[in-house]
Every structure is written in structure tokens, then in C-alpha cells.
PDB file of N, CA and C in Angstrom:
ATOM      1  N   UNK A   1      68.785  88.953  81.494  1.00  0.00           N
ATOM      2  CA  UNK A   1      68.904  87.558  81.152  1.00  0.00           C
ATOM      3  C   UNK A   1      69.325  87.440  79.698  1.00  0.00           C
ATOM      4  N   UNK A   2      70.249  86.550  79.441  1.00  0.00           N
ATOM      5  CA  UNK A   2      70.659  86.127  78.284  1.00  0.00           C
ATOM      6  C   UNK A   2      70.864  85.245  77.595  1.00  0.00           C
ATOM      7  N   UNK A   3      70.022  84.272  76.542  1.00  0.00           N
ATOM      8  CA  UNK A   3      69.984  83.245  76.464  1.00  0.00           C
ATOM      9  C   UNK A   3      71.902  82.371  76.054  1.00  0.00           C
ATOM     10  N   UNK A   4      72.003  81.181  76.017  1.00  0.00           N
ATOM     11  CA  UNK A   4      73.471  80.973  75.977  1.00  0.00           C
ATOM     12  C   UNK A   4      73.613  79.342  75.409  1.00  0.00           C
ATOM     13  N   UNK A   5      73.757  79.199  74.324  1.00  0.00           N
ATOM     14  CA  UNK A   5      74.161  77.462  74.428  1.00  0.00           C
ATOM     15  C   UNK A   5      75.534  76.685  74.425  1.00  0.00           C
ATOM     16  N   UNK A   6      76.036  75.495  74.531  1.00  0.00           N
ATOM     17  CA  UNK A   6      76.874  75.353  75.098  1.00  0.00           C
ATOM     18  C   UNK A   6      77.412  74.377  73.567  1.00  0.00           C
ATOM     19  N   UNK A   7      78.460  75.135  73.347  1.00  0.00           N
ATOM     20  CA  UNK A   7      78.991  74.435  71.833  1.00  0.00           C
ATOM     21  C   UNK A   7      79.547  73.112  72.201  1.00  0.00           C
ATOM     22  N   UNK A   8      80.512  73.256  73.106  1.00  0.00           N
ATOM     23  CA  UNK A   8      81.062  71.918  73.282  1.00  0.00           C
ATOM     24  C   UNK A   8      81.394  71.858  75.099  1.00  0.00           C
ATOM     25  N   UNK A   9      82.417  71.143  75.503  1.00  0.00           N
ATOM     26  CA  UNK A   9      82.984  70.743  76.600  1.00  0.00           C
ATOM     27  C   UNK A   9      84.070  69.901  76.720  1.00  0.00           C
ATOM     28  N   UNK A  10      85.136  70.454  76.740  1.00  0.00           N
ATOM     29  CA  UNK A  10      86.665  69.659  76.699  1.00  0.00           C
ATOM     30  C   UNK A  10      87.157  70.044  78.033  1.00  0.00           C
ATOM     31  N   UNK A  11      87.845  68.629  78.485  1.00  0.00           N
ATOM     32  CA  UNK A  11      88.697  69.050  79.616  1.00  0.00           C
ATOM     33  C   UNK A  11      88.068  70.175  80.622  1.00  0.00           C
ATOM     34  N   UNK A  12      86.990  70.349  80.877  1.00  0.00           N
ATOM     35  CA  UNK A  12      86.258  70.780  82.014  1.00  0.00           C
ATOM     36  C   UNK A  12      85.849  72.406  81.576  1.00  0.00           C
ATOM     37  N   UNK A  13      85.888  72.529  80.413  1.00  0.00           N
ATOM     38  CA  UNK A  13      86.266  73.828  79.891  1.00  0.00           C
ATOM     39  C   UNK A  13      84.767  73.872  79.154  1.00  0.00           C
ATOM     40  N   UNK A  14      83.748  74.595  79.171  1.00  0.00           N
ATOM     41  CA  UNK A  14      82.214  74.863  78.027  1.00  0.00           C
ATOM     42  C   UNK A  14      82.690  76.097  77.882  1.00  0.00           C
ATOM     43  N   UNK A  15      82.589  75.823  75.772  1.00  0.00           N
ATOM     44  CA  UNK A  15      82.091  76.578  75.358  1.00  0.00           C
ATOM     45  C   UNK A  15      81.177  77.217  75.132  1.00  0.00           C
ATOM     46  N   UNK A  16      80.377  78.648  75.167  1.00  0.00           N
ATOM     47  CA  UNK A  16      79.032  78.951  74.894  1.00  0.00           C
ATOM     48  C   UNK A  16      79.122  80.003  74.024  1.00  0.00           C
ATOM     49  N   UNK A  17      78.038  79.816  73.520  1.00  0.00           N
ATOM     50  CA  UNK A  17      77.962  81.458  72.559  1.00  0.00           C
ATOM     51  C   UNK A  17      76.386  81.764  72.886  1.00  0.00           C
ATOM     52  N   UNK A  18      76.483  82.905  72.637  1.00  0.00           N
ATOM     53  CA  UNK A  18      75.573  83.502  72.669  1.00  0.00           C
ATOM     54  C   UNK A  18      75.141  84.536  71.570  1.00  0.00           C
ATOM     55  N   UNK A  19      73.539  84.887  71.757  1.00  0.00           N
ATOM     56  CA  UNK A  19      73.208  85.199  70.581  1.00  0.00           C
ATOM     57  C   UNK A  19      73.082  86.078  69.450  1.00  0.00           C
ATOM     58  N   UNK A  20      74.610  87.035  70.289  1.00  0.00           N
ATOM     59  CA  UNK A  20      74.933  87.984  69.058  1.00  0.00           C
ATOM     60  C   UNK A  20      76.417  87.777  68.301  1.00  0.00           C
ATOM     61  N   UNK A  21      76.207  86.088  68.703  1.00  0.00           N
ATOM     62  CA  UNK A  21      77.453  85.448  68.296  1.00  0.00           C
ATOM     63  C   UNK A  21      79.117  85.447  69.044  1.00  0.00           C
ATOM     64  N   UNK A  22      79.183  86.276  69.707  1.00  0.00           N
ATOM     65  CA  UNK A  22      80.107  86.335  70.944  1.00  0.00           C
ATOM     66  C   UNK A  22      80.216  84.537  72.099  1.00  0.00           C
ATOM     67  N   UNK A  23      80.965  84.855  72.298  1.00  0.00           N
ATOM     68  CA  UNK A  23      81.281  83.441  72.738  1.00  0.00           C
ATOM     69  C   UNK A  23      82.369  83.456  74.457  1.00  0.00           C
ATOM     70  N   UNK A  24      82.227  82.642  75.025  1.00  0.00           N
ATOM     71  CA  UNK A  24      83.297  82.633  76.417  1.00  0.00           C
ATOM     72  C   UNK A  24      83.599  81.085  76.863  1.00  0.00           C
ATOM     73  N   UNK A  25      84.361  80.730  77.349  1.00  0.00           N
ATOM     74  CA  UNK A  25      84.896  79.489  78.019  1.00  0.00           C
ATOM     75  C   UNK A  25      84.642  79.609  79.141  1.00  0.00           C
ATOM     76  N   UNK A  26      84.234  78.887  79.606  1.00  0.00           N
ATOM     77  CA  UNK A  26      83.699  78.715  81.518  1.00  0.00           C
ATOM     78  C   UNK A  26      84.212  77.359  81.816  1.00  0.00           C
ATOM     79  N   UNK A  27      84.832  77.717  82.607  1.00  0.00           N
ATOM     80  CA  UNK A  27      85.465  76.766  83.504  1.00  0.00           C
ATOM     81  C   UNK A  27      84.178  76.141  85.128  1.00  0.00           C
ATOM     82  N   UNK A  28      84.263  74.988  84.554  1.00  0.00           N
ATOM     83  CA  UNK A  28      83.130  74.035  85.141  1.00  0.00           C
ATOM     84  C   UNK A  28      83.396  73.150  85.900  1.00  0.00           C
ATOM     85  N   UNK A  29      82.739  72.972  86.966  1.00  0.00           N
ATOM     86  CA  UNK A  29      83.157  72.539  88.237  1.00  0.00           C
ATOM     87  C   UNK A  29      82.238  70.878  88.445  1.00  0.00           C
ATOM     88  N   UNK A  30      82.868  70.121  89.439  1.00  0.00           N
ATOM     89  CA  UNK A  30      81.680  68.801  89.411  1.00  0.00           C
ATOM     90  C   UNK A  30      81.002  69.130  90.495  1.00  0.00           C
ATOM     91  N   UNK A  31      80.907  70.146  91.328  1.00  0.00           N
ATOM     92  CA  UNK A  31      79.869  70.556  92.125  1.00  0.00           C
ATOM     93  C   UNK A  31      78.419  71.567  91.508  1.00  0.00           C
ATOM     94  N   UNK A  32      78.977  72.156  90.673  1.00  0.00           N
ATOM     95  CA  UNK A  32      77.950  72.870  89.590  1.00  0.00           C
ATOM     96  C   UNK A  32      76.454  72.612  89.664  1.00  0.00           C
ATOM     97  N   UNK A  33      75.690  73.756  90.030  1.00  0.00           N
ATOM     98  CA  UNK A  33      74.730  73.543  89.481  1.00  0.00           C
ATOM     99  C   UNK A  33      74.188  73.878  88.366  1.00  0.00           C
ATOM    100  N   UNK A  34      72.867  73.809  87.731  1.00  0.00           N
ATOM    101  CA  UNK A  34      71.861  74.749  86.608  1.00  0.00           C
ATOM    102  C   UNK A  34      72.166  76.518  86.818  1.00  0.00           C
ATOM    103  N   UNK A  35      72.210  76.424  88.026  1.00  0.00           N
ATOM    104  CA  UNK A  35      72.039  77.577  88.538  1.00  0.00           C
ATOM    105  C   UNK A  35      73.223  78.565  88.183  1.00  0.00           C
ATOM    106  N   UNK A  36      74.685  77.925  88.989  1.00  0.00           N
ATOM    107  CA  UNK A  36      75.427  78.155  89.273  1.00  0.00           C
ATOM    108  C   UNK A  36      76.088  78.509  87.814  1.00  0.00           C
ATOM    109  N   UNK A  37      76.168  77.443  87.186  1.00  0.00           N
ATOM    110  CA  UNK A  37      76.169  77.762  85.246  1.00  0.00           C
ATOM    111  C   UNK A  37      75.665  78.928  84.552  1.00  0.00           C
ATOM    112  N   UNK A  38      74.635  79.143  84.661  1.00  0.00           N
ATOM    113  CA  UNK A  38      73.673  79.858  84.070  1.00  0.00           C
ATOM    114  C   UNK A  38      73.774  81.280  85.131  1.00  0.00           C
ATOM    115  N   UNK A  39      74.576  81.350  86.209  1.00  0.00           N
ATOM    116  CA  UNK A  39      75.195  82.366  86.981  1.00  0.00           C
ATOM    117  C   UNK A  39      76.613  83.195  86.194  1.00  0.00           C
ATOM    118  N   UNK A  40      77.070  82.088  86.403  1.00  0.00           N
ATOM    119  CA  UNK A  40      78.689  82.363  85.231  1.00  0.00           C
ATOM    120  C   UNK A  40      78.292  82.343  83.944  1.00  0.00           C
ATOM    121  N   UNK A  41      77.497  81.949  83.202  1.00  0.00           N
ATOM    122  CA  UNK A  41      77.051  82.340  81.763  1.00  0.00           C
ATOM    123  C   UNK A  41      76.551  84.001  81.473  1.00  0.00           C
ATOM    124  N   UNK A  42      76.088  83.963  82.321  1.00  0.00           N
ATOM    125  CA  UNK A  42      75.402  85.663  82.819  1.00  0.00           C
ATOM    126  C   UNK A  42      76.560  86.793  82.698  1.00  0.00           C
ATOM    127  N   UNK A  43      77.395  86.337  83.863  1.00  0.00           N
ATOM    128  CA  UNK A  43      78.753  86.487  84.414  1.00  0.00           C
ATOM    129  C   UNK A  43      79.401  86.795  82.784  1.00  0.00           C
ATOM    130  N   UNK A  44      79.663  86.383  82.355  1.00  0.00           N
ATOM    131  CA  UNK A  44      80.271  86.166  80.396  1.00  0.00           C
ATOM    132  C   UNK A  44      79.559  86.876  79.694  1.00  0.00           C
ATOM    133  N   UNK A  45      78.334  86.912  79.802  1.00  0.00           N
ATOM    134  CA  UNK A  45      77.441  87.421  78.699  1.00  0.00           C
ATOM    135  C   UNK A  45      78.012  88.850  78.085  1.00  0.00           C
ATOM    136  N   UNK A  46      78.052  89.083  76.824  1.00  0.00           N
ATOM    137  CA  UNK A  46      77.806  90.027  75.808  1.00  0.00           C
ATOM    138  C   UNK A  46      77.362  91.419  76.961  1.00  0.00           C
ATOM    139  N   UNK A  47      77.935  92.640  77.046  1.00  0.00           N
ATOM    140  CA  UNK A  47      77.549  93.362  78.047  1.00  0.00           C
ATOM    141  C   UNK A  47      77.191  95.127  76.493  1.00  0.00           C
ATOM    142  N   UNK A  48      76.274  95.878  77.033  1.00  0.00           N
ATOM    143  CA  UNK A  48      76.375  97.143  76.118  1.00  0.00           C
ATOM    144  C   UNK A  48      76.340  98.070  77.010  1.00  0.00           C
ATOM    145  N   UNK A  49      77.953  98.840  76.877  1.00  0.00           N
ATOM    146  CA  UNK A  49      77.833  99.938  77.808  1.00  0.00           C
ATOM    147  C   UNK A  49      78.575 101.020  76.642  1.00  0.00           C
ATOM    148  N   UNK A  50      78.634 102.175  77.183  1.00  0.00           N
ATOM    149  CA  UNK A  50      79.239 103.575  77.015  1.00  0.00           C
ATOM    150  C   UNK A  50      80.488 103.268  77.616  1.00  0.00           C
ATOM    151  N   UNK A  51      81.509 103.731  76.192  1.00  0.00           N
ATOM    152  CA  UNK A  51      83.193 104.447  75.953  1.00  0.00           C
ATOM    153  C   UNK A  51      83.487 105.229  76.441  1.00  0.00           C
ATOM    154  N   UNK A  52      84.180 105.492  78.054  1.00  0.00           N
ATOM    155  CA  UNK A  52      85.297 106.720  77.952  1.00  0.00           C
ATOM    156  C   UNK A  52      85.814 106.953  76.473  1.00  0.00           C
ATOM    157  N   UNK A  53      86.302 108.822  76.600  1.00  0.00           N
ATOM    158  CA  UNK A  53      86.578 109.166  75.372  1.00  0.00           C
ATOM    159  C   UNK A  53      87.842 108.410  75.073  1.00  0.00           C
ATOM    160  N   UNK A  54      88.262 107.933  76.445  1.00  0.00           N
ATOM    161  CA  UNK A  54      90.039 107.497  76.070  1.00  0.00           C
ATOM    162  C   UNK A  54      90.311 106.003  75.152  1.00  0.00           C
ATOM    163  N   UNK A  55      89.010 105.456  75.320  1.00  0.00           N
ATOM    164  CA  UNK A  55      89.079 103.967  74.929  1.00  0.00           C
ATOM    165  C   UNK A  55      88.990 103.936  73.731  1.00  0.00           C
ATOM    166  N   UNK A  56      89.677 104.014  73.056  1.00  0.00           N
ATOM    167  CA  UNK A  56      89.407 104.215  71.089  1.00  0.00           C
ATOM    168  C   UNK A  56      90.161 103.225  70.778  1.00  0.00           C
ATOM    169  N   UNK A  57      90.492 102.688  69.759  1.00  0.00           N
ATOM    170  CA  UNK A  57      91.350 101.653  68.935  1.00  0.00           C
ATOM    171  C   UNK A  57      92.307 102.536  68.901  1.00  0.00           C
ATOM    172  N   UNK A  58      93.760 101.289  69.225  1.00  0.00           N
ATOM    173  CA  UNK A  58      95.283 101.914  69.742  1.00  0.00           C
ATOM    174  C   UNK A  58      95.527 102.424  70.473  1.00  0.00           C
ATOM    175  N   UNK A  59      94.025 102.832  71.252  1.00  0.00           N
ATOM    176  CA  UNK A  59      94.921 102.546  73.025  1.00  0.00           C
ATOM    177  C   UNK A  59      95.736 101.953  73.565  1.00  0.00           C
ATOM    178  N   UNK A  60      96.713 102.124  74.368  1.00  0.00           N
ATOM    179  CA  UNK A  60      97.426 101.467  74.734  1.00  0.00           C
ATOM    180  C   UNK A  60      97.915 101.787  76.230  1.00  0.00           C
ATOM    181  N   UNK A  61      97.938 100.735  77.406  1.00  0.00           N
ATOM    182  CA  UNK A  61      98.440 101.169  78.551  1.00  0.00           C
ATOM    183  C   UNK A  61      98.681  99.756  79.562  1.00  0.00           C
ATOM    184  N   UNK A  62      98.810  99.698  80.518  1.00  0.00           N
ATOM    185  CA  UNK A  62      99.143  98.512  81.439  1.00  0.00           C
ATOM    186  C   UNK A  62      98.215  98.035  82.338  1.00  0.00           C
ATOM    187  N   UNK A  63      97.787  97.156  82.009  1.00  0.00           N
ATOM    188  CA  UNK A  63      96.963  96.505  83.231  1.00  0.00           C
ATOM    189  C   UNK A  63      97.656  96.537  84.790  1.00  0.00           C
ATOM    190  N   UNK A  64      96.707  97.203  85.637  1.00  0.00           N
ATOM    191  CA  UNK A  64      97.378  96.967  87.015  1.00  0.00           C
ATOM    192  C   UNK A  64      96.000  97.077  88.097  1.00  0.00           C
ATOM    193  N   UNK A  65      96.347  96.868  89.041  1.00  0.00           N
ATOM    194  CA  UNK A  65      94.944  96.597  90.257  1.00  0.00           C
ATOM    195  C   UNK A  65      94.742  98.134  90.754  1.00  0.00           C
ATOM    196  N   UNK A  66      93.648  98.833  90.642  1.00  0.00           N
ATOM    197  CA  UNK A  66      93.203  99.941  91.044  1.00  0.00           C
ATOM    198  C   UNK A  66      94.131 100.132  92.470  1.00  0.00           C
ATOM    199  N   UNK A  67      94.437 101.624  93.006  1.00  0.00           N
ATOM    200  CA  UNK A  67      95.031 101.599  93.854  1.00  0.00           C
ATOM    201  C   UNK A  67      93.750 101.468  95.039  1.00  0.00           C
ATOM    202  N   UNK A  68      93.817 101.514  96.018  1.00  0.00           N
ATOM    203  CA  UNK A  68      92.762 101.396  97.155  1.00  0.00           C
ATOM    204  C   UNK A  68      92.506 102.391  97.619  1.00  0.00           C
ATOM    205  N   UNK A  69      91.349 103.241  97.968  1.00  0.00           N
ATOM    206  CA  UNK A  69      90.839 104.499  98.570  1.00  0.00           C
ATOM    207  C   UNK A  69      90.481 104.105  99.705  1.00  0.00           C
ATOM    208  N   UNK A  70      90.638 102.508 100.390  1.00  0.00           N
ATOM    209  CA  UNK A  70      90.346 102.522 101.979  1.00  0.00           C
ATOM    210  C   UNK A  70      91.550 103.146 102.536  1.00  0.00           C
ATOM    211  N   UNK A  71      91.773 103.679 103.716  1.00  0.00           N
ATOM    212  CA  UNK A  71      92.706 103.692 104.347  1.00  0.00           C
ATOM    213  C   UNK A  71      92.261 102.766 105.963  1.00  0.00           C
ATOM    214  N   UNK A  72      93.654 102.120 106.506  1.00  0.00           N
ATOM    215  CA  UNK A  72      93.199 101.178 107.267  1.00  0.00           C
ATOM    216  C   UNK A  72      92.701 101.669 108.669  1.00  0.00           C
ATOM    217  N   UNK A  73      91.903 101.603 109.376  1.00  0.00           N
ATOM    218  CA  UNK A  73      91.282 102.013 110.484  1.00  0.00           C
ATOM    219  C   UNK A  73      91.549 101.530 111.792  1.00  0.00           C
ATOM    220  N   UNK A  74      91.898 102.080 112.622  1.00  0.00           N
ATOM    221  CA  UNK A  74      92.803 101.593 113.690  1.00  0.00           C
ATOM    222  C   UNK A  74      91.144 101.626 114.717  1.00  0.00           C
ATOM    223  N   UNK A  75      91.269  99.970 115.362  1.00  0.00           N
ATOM    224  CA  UNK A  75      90.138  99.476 116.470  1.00  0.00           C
ATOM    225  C   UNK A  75      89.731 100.684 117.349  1.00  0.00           C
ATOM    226  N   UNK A  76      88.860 100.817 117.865  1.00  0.00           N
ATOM    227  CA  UNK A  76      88.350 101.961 118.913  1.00  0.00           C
ATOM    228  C   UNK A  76      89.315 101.279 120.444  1.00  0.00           C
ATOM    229  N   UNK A  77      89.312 102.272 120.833  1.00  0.00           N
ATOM    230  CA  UNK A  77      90.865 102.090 122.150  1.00  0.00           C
ATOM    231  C   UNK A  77      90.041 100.782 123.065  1.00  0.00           C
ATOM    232  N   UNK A  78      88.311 100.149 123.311  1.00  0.00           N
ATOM    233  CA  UNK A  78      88.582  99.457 124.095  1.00  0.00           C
ATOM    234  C   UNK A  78      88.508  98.030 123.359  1.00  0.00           C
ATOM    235  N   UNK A  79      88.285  97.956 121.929  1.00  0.00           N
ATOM    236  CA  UNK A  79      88.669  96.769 121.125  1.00  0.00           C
ATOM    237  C   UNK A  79      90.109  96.723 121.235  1.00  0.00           C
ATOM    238  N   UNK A  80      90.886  97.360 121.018  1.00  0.00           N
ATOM    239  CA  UNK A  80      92.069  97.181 120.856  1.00  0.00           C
ATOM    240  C   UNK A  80      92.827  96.592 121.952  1.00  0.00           C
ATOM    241  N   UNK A  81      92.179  97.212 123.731  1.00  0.00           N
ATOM    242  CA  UNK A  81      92.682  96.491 124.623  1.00  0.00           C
ATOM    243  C   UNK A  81      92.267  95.176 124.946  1.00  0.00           C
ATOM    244  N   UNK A  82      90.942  95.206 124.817  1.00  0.00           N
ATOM    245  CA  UNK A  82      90.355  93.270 124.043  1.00  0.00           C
ATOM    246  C   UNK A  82      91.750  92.598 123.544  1.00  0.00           C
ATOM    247  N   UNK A  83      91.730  93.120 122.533  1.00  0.00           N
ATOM    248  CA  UNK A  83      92.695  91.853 121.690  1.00  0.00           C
ATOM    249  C   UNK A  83      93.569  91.703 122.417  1.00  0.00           C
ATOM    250  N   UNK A  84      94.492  92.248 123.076  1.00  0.00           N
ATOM    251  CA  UNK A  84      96.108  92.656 123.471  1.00  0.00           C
ATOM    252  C   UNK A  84      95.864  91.450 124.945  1.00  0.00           C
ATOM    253  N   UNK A  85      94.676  91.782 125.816  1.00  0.00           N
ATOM    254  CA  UNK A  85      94.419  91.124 126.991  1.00  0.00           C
ATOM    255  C   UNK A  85      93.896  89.447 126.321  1.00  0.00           C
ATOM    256  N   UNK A  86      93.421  89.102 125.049  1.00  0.00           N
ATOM    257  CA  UNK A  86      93.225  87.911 125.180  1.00  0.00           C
ATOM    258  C   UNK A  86      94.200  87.163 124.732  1.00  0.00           C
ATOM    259  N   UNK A  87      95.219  87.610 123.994  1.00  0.00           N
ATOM    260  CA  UNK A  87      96.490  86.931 123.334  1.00  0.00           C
ATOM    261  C   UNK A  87      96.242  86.388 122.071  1.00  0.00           C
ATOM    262  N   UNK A  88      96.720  85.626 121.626  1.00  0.00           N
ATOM    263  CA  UNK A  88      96.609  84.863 120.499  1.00  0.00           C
ATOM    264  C   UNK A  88      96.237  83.803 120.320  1.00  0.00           C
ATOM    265  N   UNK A  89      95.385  83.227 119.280  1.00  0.00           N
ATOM    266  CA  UNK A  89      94.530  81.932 120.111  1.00  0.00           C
ATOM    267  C   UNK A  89      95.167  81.153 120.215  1.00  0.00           C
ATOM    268  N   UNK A  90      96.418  80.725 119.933  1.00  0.00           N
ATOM    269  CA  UNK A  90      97.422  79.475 120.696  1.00  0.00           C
ATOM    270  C   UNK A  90      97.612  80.130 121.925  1.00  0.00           C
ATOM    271  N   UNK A  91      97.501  81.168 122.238  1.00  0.00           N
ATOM    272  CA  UNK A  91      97.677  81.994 124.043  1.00  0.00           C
ATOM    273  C   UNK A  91      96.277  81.218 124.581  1.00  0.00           C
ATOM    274  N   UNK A  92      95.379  81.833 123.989  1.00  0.00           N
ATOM    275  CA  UNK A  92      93.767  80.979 124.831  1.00  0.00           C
ATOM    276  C   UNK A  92      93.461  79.602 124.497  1.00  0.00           C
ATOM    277  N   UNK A  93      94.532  78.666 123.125  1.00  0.00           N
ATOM    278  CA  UNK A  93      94.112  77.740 123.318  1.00  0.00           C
ATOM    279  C   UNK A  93      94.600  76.867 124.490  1.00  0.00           C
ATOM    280  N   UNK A  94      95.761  77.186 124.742  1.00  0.00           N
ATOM    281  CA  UNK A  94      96.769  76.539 125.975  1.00  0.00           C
ATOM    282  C   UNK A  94      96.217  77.158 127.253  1.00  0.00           C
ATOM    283  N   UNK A  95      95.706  78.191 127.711  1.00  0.00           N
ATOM    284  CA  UNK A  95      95.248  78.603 129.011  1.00  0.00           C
ATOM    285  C   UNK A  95      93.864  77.636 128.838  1.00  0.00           C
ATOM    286  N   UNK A  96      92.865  77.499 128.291  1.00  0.00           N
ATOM    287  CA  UNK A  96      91.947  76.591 128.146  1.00  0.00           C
ATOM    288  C   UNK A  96      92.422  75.294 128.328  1.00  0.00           C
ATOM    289  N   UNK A  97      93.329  74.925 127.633  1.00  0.00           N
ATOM    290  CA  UNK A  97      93.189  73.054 128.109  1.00  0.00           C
ATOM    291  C   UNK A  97      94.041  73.077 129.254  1.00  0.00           C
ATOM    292  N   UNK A  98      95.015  73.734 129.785  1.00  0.00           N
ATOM    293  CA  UNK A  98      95.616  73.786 131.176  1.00  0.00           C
ATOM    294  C   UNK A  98      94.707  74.339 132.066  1.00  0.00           C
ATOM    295  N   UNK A  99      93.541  75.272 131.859  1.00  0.00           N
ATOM    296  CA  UNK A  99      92.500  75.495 133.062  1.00  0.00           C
ATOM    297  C   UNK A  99      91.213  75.425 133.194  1.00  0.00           C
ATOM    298  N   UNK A 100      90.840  75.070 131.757  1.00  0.00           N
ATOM    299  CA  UNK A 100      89.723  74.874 131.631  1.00  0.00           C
ATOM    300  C   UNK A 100      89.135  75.501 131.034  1.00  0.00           C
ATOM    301  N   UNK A 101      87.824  75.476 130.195  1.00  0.00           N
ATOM    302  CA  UNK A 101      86.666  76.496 129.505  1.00  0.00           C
ATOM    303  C   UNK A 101      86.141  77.303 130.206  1.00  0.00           C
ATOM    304  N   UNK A 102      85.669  76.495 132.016  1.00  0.00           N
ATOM    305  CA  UNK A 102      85.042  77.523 132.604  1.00  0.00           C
ATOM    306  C   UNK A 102      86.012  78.989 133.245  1.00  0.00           C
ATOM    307  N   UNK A 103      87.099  78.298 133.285  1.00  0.00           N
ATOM    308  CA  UNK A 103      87.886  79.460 133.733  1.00  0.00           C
ATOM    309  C   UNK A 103      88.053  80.493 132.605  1.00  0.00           C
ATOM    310  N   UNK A 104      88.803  79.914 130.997  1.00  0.00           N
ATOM    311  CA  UNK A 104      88.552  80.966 130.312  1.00  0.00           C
ATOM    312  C   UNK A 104      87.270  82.044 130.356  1.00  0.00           C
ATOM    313  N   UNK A 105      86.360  81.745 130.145  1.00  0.00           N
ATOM    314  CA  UNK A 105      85.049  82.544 130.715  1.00  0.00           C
ATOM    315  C   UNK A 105      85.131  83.429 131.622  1.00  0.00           C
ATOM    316  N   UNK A 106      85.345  83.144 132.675  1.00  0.00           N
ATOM    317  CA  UNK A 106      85.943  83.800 133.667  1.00  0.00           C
ATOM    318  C   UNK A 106      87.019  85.373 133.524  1.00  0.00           C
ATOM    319  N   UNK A 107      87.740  84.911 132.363  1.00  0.00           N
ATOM    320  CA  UNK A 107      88.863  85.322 132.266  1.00  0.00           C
ATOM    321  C   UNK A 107      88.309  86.077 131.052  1.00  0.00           C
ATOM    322  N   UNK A 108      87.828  85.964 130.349  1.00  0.00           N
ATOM    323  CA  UNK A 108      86.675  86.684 128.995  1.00  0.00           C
ATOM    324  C   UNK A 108      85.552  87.482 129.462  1.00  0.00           C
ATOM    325  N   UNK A 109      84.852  87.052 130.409  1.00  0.00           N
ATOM    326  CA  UNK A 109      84.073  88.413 131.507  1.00  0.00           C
ATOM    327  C   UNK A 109      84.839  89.068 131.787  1.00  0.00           C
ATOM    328  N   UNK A 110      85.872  89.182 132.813  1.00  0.00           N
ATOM    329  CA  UNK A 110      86.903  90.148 133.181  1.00  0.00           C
ATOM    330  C   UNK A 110      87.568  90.990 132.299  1.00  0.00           C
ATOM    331  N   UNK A 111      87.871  90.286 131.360  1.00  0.00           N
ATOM    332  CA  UNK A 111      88.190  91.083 130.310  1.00  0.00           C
ATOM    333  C   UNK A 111      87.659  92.050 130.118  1.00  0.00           C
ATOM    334  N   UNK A 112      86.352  91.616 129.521  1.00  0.00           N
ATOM    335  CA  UNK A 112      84.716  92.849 129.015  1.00  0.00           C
ATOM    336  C   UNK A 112      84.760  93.566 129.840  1.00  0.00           C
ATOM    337  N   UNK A 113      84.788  93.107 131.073  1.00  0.00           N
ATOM    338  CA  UNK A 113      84.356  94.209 131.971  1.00  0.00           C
ATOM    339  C   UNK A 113      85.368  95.194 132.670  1.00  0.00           C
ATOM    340  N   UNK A 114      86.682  95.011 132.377  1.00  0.00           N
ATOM    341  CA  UNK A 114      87.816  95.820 132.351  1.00  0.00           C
ATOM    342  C   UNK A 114      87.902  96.649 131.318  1.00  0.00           C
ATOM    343  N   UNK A 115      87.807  96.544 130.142  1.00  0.00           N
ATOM    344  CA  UNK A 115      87.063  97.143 128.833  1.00  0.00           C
ATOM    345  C   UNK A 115      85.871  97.405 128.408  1.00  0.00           C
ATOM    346  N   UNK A 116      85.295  98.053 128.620  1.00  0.00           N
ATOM    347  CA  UNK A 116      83.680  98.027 128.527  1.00  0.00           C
ATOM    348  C   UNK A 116      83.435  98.430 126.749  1.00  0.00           C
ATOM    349  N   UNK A 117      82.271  98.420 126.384  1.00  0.00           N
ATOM    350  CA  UNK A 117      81.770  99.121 124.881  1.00  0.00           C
ATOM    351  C   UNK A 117      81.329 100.448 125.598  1.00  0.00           C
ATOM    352  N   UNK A 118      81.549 101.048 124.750  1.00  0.00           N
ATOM    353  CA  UNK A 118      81.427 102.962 125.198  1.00  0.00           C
ATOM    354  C   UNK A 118      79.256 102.616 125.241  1.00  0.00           C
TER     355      UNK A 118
END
């Protein structure tokens, strides 16, 4: 926790500083709560961590978005025949109002049960 006061407020914008004199702009919402403030003030706060050796004054390099270590995972074979058999939901929304909810159902059991979960 970190205490935080709020210097001013222009154009939806609070200033705060805090109390090792460091300061942030928070962008403030009219749904906002105490909470929600004092969430994003947190969020801002003055942080003390440990330097990689690389981070020294005159560093220099490019901001860019970490590359991703997920690789994407392909559905287990009877999800996959799920999807393919129910179509797209403009496919089930039009079989529904041309046959009905109870029939979709119908047609969503059969499914499952043509595809089972292992």
C-alpha cells in the first residue's frame, strides 16, 4: 500500500504524487470508484526492484511486444467435429427460427452423441 494525493484534475486527467515525490496522471472515469482509484493509484505507484546488468544509463534499444511462447493448440478430434457439425451461429441461428429451439436440441443431442467426450 501506498499512500497518494491528488494534486489537481484537468480534463479527466488526476494528478497524484506520491510520497517519495514521484508523480503519475490517471486517467479517470465517471464510473470510478474509491476503490477503483486507489486500484490505479497502486497500479502507478513508485515500484523498488533490482537492474538487469543491461539496464544502465545509455541504454538504448526498441520497444516491441514480447514474442509469444504459446503455440496454438489444435481442439481434441471430438471438439473439433462439434464445431464443424454445428456451423456457425448464423447456421444455428436460421435452423432455429425456421425449426424451432426444440428441434435444435434435438439436433445438439445428436450431435454429442455422435461425438462423445473421451
Amino acid at each position: 500500500m501506498t499512500d497518494y494525493n491528488i494534486e489537481k484534475v484537468e480534463d479527466g486527467i488526476a494528478t497524484v504524487r506520491y510520497p517519495n515525490g514521484a508523480w503519475a496522471e490517471l486517467v479517470l472515469s465517471s464510473d470510478m470508484t474509491e476503490v477503483d482509484l486507489d486500484d490505479l493509484a497502486h497500479q502507478y505507484a513508485p515500484k523498488i526492484g533490482v537492474a538487469p546488468d543491461f539496464a544502465v544509463a545509455g541504454f538504448k534499444s526498441t520497444a516491441s511486444a514480447k514474442p509469444s511462447d504459446l503455440t496454438p493448440v489444435e481442439p481434441e478430434s471430438w471438439l473439433a467435429a462439434r464445431l464443424a457439425a454445428y456451423g456457425t451461429v448464423a447456421n444455428q441461428l436460421e435452423y432455429i427460427t425456421e425449426n424451432g429451439l426444440d428441434k435444435w436440441q434435438e439436433q445438439v443431442a445428436k450431435i454429442k452423441a455422435d461425438n462423445p467426450k473421451p
